[in-house]
N, C-alpha and C. Protein backbone atom coordinates (compact mmCIF):
# COMPACT_ATOMS: atom_id res chain seq x y z
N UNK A 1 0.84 -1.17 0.00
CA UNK A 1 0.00 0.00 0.00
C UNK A 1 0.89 1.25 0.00
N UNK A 2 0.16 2.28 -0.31
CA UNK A 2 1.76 3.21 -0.75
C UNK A 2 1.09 4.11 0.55
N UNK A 3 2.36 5.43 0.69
CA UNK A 3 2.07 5.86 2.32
C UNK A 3 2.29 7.01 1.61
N UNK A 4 1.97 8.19 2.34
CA UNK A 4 2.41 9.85 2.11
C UNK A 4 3.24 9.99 1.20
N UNK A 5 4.17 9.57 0.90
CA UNK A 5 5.66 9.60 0.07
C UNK A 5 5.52 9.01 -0.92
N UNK A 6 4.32 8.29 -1.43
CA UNK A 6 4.25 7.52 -2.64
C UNK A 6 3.12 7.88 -3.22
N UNK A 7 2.91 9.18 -3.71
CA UNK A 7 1.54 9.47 -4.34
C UNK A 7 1.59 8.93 -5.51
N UNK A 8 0.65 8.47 -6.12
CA UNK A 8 1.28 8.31 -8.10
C UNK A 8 0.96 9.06 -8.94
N UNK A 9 0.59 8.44 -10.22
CA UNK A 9 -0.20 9.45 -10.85
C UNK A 9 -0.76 8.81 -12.21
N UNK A 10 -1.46 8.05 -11.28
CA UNK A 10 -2.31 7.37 -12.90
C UNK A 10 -3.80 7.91 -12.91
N UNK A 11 -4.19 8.79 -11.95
CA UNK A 11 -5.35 9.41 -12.86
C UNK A 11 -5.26 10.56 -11.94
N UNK A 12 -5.09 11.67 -12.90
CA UNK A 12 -4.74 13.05 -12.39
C UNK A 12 -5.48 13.55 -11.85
N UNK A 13 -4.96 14.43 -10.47
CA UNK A 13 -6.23 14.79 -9.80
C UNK A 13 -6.45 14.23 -8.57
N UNK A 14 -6.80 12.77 -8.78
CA UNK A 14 -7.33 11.99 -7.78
C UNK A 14 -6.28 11.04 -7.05
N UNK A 15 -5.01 11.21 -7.03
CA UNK A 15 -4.19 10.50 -6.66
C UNK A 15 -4.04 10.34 -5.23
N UNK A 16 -4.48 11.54 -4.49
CA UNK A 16 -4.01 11.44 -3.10
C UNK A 16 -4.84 11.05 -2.56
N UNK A 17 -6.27 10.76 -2.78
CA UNK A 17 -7.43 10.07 -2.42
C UNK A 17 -7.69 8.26 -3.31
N UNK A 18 -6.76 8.09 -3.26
CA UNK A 18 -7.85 6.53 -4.62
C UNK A 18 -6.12 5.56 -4.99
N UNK A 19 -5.88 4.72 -4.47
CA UNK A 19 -5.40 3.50 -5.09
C UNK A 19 -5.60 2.91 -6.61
N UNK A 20 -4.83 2.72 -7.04
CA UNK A 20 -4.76 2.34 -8.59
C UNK A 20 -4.46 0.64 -8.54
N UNK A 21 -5.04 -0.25 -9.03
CA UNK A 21 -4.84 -1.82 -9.18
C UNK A 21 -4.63 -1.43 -10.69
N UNK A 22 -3.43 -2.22 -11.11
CA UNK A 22 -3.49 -2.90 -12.59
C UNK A 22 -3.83 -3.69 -12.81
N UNK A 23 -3.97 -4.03 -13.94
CA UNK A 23 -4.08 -5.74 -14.45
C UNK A 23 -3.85 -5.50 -15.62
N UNK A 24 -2.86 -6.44 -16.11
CA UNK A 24 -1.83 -6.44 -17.18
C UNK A 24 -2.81 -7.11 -18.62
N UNK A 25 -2.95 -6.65 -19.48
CA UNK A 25 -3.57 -7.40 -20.52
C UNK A 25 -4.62 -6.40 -21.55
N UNK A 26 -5.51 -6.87 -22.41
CA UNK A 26 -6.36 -6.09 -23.35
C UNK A 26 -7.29 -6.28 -22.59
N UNK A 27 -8.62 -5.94 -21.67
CA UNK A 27 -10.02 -6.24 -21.36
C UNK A 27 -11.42 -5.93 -22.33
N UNK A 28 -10.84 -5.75 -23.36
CA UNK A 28 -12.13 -5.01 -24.36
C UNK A 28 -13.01 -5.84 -24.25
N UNK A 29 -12.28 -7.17 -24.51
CA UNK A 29 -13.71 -8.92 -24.92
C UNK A 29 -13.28 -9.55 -23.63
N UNK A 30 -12.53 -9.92 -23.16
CA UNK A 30 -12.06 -10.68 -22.52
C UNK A 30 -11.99 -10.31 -20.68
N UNK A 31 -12.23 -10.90 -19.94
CA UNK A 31 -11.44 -10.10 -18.47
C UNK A 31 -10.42 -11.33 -18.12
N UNK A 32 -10.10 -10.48 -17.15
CA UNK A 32 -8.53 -10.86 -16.55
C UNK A 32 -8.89 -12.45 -15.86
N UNK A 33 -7.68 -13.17 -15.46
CA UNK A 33 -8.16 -14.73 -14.97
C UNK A 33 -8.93 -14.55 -13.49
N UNK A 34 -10.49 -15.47 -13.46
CA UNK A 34 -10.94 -15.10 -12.55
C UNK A 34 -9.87 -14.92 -11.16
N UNK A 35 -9.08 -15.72 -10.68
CA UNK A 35 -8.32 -15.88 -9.20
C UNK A 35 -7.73 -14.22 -9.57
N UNK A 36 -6.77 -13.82 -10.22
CA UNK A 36 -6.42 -12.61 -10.15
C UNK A 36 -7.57 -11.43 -9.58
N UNK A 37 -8.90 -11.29 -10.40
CA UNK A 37 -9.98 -10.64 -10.18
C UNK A 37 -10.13 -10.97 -8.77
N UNK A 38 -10.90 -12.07 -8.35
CA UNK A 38 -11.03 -12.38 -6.72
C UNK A 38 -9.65 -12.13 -5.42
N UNK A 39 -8.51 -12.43 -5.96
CA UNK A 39 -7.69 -11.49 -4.91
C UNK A 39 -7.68 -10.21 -4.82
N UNK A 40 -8.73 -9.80 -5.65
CA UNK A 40 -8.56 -8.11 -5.88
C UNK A 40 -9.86 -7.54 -5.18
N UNK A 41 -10.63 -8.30 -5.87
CA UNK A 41 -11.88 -8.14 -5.21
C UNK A 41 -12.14 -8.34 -3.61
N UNK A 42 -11.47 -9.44 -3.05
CA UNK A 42 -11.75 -9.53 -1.47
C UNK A 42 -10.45 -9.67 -0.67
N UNK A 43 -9.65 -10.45 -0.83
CA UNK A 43 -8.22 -10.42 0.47
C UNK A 43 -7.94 -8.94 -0.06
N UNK A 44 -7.58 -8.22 -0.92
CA UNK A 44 -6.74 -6.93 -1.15
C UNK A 44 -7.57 -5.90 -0.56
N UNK A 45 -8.89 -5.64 -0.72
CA UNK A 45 -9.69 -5.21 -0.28
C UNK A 45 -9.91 -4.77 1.02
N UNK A 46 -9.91 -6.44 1.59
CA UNK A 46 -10.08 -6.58 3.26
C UNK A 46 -9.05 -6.63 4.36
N UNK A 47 -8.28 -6.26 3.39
CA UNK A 47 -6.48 -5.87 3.88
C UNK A 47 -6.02 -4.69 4.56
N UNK A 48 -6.94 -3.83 3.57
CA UNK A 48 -6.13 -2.59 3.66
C UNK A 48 -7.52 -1.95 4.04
N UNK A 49 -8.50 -2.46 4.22
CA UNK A 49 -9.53 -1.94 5.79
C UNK A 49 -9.04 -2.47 6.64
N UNK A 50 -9.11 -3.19 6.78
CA UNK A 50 -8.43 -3.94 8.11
C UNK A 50 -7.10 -3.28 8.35
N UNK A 51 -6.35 -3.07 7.75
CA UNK A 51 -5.25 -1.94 8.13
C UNK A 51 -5.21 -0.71 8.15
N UNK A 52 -6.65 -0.11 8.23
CA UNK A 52 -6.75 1.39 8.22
C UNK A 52 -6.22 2.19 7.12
N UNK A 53 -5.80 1.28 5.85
CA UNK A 53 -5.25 1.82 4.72
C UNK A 53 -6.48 2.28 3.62
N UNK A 54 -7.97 1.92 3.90
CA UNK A 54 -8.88 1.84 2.86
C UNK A 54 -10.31 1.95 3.78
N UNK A 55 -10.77 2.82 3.68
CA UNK A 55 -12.18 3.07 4.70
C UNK A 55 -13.52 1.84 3.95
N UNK A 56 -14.04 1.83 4.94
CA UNK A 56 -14.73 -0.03 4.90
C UNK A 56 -16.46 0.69 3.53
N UNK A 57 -15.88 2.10 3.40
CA UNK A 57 -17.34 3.07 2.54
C UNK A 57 -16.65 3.49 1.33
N UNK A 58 -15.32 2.25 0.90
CA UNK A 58 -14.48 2.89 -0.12
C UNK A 58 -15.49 2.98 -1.14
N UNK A 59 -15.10 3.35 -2.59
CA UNK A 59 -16.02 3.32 -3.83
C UNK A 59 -14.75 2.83 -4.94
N UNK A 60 -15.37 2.11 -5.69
CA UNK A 60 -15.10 1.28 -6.58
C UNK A 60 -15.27 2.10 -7.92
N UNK A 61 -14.44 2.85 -8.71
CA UNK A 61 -14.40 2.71 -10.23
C UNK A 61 -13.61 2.23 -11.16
N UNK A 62 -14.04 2.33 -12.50
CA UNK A 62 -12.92 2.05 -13.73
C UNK A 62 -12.34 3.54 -13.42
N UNK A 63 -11.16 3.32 -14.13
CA UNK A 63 -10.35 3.93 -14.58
C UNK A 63 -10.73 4.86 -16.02
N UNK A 64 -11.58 4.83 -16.88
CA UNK A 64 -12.09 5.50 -18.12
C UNK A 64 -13.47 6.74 -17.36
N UNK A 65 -13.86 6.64 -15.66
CA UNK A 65 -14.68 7.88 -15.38
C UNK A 65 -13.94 8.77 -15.31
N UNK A 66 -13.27 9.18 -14.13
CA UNK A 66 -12.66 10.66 -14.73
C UNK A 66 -11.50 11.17 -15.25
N UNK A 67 -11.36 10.03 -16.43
CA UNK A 67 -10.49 10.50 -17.33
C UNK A 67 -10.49 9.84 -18.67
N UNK A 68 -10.59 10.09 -19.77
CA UNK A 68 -11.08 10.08 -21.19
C UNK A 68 -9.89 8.67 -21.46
N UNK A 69 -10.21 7.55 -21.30
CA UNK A 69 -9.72 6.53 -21.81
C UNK A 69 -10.80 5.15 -21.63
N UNK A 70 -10.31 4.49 -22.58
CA UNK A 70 -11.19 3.06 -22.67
C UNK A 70 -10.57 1.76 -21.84
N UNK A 71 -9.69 2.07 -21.10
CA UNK A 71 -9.20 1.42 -19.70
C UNK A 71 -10.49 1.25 -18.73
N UNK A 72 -10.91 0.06 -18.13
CA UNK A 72 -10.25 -1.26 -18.11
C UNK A 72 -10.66 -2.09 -19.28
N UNK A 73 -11.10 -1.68 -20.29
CA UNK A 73 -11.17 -2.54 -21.51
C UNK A 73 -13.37 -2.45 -20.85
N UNK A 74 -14.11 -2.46 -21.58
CA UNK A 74 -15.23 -3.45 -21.97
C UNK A 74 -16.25 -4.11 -21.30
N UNK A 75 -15.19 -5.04 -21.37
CA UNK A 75 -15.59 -6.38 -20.99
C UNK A 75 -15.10 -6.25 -19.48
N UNK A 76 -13.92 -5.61 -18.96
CA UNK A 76 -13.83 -5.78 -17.58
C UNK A 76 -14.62 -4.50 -16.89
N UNK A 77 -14.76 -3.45 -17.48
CA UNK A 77 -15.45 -2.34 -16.90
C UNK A 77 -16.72 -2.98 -16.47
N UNK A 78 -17.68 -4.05 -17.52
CA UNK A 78 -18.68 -4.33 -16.96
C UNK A 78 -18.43 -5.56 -16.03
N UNK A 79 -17.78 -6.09 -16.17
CA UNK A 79 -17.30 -7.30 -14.86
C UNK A 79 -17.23 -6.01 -13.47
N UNK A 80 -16.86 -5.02 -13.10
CA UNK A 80 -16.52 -4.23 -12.11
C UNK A 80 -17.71 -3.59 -11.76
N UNK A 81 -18.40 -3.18 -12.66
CA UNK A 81 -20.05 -2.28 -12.27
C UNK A 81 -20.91 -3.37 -11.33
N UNK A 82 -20.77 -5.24 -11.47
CA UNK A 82 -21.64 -5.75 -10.48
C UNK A 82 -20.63 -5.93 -9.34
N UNK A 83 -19.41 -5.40 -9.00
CA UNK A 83 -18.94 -5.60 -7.48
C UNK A 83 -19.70 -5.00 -6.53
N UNK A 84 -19.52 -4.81 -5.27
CA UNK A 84 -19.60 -4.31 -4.17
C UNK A 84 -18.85 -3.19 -4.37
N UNK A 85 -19.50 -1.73 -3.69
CA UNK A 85 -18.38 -0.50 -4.00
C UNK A 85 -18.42 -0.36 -4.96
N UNK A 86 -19.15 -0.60 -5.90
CA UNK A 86 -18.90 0.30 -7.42
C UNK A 86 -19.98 1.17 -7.68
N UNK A 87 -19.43 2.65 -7.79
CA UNK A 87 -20.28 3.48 -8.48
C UNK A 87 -19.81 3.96 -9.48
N UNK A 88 -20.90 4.68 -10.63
CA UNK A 88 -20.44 5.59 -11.45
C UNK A 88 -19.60 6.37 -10.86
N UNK A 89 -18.47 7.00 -11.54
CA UNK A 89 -18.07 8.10 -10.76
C UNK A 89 -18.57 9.97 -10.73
N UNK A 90 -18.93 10.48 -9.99
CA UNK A 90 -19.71 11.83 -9.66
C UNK A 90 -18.40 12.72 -9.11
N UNK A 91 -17.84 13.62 -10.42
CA UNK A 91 -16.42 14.21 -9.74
C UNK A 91 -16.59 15.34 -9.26
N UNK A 92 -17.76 15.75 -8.68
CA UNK A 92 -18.15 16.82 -8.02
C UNK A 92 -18.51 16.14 -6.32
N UNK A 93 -18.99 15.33 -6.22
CA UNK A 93 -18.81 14.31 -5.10
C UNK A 93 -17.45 13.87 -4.87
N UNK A 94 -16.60 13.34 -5.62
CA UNK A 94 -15.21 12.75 -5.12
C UNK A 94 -14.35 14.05 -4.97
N UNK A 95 -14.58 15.65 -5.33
CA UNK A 95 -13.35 16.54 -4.74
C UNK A 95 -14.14 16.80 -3.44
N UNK A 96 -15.29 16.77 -3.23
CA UNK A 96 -16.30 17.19 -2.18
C UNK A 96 -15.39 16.14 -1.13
N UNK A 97 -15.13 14.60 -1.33
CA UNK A 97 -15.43 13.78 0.05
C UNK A 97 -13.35 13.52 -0.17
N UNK A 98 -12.81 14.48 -0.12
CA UNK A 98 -11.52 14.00 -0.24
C UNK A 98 -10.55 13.01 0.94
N UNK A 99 -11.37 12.73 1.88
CA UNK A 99 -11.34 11.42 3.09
C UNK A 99 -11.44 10.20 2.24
N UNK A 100 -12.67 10.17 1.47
CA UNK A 100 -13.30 8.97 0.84
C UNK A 100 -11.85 8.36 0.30
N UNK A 101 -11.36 7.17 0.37
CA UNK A 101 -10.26 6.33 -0.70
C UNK A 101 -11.43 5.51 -1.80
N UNK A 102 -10.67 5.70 -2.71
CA UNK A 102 -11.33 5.43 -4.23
C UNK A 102 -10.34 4.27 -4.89
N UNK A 103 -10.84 3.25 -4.99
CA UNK A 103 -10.02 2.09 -5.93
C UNK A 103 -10.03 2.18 -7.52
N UNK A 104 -9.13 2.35 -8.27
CA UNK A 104 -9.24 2.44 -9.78
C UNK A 104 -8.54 1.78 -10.44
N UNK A 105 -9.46 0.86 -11.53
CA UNK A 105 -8.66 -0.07 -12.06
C UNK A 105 -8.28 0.37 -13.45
N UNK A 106 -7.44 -0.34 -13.74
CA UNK A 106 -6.39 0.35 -15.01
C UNK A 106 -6.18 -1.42 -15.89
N UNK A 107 -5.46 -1.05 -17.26
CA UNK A 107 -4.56 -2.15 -17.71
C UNK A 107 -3.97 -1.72 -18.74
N UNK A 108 -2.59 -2.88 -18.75
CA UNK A 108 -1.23 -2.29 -19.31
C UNK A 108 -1.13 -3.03 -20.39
């Protein structure tokens, strides 16, 4: 989990509030192998609440809401809309709740 000193910057803006997961591959047709998805979805998840790294009211988006790309592919954007924690993203709400941690998925 990255700490004060490790902001990134894969979606501008929102870095100091929201964690970035990759997953390596094309998702347009296809999503990623289920076990990868499910460590992401629940131990990674329940990790870093459980470590005070990720508030238990996080929110779940792709990576293509607030910012003009077709990342996570498709096919995985809609695999992610039926998780737990996923909303559209509302970027007048996410500068509003800058406490809130935001998960965003990406691929390389």
């Amino acid at each position: 989990m990255k700490d004060a000193a490790g902001i990134g910057a894969h979606t501008y803006g929102y870095e100091s509030k929201g964690y970035g997961i990759a997953f390596i591959g094309d998702y347009m047709t296809s999503l990623p192998f289920q076990h990868s998805q499910q460590l992401v979805r629940d131990p990674l998840t329940q990790c870093a609440v459980s470590a005070g790294r990720l508030m238990s009211i996080y929110i779940l988006h792709g990576h293509r809401e607030p910012v003009d790309t077709s990342c996570p592919g498709d096919a995985f954007y809609s695999e992610i809309r039926t998780w737990s924690h996923f909303e559209v993203c509302q970027p007048l709400l996410n500068r509003i709740m800058t406490d809130l941690f935001v998960i965003w998925f990406r691929f390389y």
